[in-house]
Protein backbone atom coordinates (compact mmCIF):
# COMPACT_ATOMS: atom_id res chain seq x y z
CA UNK A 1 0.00 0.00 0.00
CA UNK A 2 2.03 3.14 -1.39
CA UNK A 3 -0.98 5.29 -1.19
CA UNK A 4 -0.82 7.78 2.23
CA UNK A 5 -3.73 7.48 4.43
CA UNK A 6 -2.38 10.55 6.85
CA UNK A 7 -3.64 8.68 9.67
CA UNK A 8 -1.90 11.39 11.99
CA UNK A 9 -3.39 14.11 10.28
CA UNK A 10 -6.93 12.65 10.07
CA UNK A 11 -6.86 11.63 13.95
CA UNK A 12 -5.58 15.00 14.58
CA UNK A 13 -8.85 16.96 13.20
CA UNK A 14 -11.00 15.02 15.56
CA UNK A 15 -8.98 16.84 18.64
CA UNK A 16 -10.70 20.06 17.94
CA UNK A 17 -14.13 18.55 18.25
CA UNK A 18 -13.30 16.78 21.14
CA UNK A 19 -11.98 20.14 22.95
CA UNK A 20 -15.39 21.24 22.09
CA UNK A 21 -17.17 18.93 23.15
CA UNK A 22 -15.03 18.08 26.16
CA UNK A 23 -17.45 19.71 29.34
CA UNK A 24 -20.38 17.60 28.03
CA UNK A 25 -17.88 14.00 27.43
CA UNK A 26 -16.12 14.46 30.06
CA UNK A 27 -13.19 14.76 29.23
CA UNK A 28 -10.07 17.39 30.55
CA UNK A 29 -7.66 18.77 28.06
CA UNK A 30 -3.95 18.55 30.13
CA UNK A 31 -0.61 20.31 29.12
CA UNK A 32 1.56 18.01 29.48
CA UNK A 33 5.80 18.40 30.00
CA UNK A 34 7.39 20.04 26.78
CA UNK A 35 4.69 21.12 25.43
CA UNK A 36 3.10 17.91 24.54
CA UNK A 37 -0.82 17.70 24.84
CA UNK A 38 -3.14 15.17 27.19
CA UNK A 39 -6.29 14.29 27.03
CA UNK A 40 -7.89 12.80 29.93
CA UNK A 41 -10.47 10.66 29.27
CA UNK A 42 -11.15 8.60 32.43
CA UNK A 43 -7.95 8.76 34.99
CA UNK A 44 -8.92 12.75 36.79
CA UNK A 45 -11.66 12.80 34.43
CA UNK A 46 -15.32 11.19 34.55
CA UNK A 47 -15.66 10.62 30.86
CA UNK A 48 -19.13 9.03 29.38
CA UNK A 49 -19.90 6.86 26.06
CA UNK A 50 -19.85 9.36 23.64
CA UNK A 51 -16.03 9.97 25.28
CA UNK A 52 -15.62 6.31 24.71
CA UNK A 53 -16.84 6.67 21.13
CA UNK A 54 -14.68 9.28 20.10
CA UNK A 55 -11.36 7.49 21.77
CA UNK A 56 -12.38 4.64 19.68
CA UNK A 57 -12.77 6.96 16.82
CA UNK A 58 -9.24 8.66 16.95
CA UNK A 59 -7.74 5.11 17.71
CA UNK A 60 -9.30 4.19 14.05
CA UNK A 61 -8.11 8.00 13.00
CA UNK A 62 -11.68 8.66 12.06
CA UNK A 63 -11.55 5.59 9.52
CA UNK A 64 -14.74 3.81 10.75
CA UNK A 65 -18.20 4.17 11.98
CA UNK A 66 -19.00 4.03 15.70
CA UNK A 67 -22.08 3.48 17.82
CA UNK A 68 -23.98 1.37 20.15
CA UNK A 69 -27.20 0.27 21.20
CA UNK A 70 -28.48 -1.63 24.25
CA UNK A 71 -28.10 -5.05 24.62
CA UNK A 72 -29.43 -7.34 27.97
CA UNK A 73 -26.15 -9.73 29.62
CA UNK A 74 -28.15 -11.99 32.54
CA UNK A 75 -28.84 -9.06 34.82
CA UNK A 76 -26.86 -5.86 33.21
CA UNK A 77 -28.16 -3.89 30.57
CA UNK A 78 -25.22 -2.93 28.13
CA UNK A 79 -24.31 -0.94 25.49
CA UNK A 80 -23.14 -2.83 22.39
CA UNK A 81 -20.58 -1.60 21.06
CA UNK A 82 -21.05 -1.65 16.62
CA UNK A 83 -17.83 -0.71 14.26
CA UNK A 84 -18.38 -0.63 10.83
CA UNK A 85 -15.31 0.60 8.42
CA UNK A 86 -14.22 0.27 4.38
CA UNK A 87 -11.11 0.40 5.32
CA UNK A 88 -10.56 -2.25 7.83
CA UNK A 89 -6.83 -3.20 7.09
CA UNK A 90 -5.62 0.62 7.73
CA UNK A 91 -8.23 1.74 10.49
CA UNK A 92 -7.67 -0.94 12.55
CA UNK A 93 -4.25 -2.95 11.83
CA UNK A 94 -1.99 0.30 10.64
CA UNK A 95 -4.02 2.28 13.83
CA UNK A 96 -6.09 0.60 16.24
CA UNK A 97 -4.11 -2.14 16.90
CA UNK A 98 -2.27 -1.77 20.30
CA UNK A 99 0.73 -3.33 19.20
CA UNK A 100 2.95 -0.32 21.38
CA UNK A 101 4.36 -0.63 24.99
CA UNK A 102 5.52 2.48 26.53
CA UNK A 103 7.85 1.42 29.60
CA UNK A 104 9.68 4.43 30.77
CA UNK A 105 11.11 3.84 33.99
CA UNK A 106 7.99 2.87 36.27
CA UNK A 107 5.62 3.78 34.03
CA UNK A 108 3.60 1.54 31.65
CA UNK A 109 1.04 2.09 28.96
CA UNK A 110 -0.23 0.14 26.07
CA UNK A 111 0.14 2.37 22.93
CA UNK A 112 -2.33 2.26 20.08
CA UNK A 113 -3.81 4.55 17.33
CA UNK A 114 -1.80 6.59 14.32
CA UNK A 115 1.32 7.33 16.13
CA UNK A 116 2.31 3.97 16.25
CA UNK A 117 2.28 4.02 11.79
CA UNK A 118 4.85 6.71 11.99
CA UNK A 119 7.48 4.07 13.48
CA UNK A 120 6.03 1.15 12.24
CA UNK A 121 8.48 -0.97 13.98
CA UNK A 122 6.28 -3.70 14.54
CA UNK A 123 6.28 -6.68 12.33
CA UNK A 124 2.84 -6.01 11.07
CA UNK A 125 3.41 -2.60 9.30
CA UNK A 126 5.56 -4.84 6.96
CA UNK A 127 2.77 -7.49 6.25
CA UNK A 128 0.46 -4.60 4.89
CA UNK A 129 2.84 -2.66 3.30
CA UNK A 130 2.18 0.68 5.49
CA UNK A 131 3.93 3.50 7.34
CA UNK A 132 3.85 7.52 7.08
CA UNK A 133 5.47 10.55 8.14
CA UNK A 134 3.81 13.56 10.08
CA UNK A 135 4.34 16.47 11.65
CA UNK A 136 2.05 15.82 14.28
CA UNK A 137 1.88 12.47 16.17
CA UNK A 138 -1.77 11.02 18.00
CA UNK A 139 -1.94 7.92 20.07
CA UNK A 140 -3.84 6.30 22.39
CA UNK A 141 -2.34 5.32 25.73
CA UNK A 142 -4.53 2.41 27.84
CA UNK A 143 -3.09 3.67 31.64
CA UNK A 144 -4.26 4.67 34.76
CA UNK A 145 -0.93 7.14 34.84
CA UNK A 146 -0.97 10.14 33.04
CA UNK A 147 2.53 10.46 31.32
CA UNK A 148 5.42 12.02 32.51
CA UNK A 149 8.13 14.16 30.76
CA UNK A 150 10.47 10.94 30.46
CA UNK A 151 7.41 9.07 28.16
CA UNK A 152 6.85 12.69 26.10
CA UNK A 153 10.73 12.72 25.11
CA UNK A 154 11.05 8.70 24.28
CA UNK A 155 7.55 8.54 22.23
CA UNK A 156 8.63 12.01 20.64
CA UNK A 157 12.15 11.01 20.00
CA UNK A 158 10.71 7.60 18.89
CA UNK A 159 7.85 9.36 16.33
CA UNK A 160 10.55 12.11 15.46
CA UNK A 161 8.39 15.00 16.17
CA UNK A 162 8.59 17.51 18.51
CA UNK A 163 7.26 17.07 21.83
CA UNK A 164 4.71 20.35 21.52
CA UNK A 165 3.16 18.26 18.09
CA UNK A 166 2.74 15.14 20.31
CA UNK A 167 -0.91 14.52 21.28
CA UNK A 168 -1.96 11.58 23.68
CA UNK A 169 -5.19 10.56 24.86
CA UNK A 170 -5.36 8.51 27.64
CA UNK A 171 -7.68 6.60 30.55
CA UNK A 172 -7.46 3.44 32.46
CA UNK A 173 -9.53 -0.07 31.04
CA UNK A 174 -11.75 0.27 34.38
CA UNK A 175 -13.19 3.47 33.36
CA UNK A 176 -16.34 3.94 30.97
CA UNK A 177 -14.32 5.31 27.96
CA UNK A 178 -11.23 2.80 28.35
CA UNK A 179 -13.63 -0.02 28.42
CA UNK A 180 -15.63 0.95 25.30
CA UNK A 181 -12.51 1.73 23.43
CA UNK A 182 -11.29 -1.59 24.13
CA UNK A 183 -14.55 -3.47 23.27
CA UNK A 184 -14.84 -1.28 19.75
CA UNK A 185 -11.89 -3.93 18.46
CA UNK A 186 -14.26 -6.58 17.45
CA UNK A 187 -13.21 -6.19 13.53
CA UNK A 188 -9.58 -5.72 14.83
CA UNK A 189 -9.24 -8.71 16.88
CA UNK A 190 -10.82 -10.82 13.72
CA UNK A 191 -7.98 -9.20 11.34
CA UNK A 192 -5.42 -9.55 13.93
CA UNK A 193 -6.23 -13.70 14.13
CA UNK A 194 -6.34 -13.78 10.84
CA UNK A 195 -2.65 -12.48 10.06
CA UNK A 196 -1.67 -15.41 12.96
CA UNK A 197 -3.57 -17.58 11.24
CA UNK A 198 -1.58 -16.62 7.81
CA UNK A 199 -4.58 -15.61 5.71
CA UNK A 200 -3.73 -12.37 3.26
CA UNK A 201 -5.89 -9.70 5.48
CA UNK A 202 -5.15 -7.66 2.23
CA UNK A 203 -8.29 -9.28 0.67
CA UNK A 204 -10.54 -8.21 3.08
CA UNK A 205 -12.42 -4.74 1.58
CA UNK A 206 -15.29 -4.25 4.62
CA UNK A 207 -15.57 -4.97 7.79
CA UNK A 208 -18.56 -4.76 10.97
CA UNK A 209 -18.49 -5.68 14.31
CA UNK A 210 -20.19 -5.77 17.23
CA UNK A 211 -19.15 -6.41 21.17
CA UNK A 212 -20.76 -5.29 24.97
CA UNK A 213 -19.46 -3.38 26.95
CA UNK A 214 -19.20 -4.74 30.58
CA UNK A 215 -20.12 -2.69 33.77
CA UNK A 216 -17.27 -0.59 34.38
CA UNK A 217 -14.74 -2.53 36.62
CA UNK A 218 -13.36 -2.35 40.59
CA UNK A 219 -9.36 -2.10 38.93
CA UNK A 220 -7.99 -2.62 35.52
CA UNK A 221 -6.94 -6.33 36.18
CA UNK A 222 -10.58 -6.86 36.20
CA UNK A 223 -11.50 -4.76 33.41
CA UNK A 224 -8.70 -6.31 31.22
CA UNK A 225 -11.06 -9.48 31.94
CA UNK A 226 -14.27 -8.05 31.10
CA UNK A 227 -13.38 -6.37 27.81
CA UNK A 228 -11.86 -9.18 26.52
CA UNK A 229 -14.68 -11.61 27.33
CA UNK A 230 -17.13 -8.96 25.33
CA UNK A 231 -15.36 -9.90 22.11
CA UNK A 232 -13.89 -13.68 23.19
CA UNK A 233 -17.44 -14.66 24.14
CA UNK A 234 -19.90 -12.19 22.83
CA UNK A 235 -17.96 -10.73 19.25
CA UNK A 236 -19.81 -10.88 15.92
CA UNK A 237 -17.79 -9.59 13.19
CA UNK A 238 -18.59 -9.98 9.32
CA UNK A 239 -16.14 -9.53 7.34
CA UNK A 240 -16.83 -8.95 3.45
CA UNK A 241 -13.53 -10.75 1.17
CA UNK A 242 -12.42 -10.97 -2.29
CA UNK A 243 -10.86 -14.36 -3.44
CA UNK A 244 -11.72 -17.75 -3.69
CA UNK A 245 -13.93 -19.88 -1.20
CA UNK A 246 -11.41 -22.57 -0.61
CA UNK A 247 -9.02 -20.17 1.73
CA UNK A 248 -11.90 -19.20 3.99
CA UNK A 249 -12.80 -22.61 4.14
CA UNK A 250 -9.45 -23.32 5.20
CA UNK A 251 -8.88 -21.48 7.70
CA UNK A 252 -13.02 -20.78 8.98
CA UNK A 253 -12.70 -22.96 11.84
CA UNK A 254 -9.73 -21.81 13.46
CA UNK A 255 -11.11 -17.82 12.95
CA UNK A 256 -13.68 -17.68 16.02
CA UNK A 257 -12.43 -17.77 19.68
CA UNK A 258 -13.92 -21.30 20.24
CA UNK A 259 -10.98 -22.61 18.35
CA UNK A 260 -8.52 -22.14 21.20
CA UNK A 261 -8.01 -24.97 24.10
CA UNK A 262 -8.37 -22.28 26.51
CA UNK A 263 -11.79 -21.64 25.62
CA UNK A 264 -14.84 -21.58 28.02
CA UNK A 265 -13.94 -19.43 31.02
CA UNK A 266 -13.56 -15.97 31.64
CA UNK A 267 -10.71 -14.29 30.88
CA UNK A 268 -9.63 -13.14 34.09
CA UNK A 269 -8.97 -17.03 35.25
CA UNK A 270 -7.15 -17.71 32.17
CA UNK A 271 -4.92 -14.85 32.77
CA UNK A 272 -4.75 -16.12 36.20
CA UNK A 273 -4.29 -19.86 35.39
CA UNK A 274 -0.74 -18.77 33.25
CA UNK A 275 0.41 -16.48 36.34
CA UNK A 276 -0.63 -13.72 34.62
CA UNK A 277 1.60 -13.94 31.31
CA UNK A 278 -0.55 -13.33 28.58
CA UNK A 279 1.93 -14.85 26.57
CA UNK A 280 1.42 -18.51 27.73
CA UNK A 281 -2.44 -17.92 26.67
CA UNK A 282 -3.25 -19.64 23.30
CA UNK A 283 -3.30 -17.14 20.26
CA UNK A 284 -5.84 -19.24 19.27
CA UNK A 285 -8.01 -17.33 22.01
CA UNK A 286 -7.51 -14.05 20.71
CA UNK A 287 -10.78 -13.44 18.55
CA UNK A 288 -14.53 -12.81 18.08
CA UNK A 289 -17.04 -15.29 19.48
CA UNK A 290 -18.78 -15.51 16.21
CA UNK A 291 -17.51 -14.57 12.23
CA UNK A 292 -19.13 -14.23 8.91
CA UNK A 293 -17.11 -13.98 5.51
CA UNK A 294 -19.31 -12.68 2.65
CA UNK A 295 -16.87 -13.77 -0.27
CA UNK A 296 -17.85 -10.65 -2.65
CA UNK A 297 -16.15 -12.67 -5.93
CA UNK A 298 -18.31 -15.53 -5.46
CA UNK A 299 -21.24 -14.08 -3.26
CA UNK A 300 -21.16 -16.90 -0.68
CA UNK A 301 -21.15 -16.69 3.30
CA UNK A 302 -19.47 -18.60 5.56
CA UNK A 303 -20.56 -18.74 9.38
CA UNK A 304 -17.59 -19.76 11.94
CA UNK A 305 -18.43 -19.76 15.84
CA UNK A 306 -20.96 -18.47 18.37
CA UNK A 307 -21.77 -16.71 21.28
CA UNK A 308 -21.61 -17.91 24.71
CA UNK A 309 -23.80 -15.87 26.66
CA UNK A 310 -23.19 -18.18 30.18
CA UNK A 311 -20.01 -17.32 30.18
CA UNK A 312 -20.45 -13.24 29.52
CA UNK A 313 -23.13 -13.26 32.53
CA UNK A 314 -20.34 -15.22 34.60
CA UNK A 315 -17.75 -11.97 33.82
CA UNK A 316 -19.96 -9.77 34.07
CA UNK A 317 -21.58 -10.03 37.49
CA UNK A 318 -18.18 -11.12 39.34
């Protein structure tokens, strides 16, 4: 992909709004050390849905659709949280993706959104054929810290741009707009299984998704279970594909979360059950409950998966 997306620039436009809008979200604009620029979106600051939905929207850099409606878990009533996008590969594998760690020191955040494109470090920017330079660099940090002057000079000196065009939104997973940021990756997760499962995510032209949103959590350890058991156990994605059938037939069974040993409980005890290293956890795990291809070159759909709504009520009312 030579083409330019100017992910950076496009997230970038949605910060005016936001500032805007920011009294009614919820949200607090902070100045951060040299010059950089916070947003707070849940750690000092209340935040709300619509806070959530715009995160979500500058972590796709305003390359997707977001909205939800209400959906009933056992007892809770939740929001659902629906992504729709034509640009799935870019929105959410060149931006959403929160394939960035930022460990200065004691402080640790897991980086997503544009910013990470103008690195593109990780292995993935290689498989789609994307990066791009900016003057001004957005990402999303998932914290309950807000960043100190040691993370504004390595992310700047890391994004090579200067710490006053540096622009990071922030908030915890156990707050309202951390949690529905998280739970907006239901087209993301399916993409993101189906690079490890070594499909060519290059054919895939639309994506929708949809995930609830769990009752905001007690700390982040239990949030990080929650959010993940919205998509793990309660994720429908469909994904629209160009190709032949064979490929998705291949690899259909092994697309939906079901398709992992460690399938069946909540999250949280898996997580517990490896000592809490999520990299002894199956990849296999790491997808939506339920997925649909529409092949668009042959007009067939294929149906992988489904919900487990026993297991979502167990998460959510623990």
């Amino acid at each position: 992909m030579k083409k330019s997306y100017h992910l950076n620039e496009r997230a970038h436009h949605l910060l005016s709004v936001i500032e805007r809008k920011a009294a009614d979200l919820g949200v607090e604009k902070v100045q951060l050390p040299k010059g950089a620029t916070g947003y707070d979106f849940g750690i000092n600051a209340s935040g709300s849905l619509e806070a959530g939905k715009w995160l979500a929207l500058v972590c796709m850099s305003d390359l997707a659709s977001i909205s939800w409606t209400d959906v009933q878990v056992g007892d809770h009533t939740c929001a659902s949280v629906k992504v729709r996008t034509d640009q799935p590969v870019i929105a959410c594998m060149a931006s959403q993706y929160a394939g960035m760690q930022v460990s200065v020191d004691k402080y640790f955040a897991i980086g997503s959104g544009p910013m990470r494109a103008l690195c593109a470090e990780e292995e993935l920017f290689e498989k789609i054929g994307y990066s791009e330079q900016s003057e001004v660099a957005v990402g999303i940090l998932e914290t309950g810290k807000t960043p100190t002057q040691e993370v504004v000079e390595v992310l700047s000196n890391k994004l090579k741009v200067f710490p006053f065009n540096l622009h990071l939104l922030f908030a915890p997973t156990a707050s309202i707009a951390g949690g529905f940021q998280v739970v907006a990756r239901s087209v993301e997760t399916s993409l993101h299984k189906l690079v490890e499962l070594g499909y060519d995510i290059n054919k895939v032209i639309y994506g929708e998704g949809s995930a609830p949103l769990p009752p905001v959590a007690r700390d982040d350890l239990e949030a990080m279970g929650r959010t993940n058991d919205g998509i793990l156990y309660g994720g429908k994605v469909k994904l629209h594909v160009t190709g032949d059938d064979q490929s998705i037939e291949r690899i259909g069974k092994q697309t939906p979360s079901s398709a992992s040993e460690d399938y069946g409980e909540p999250f949280v005890d898996i997580f517990k059950r490896y000592n809490q290293d999520f990299y002894q956890i199956d990849k296999l795990l790491f997808s939506p409950a339920q997925i649909t291809f529409r092949n668009t070159t042959t007009n067939n759909e294929f149906h992988f998966g489904q919900t487990a709504p026993e297991v979502l009520e167990r998460s959510f009312s623990s």
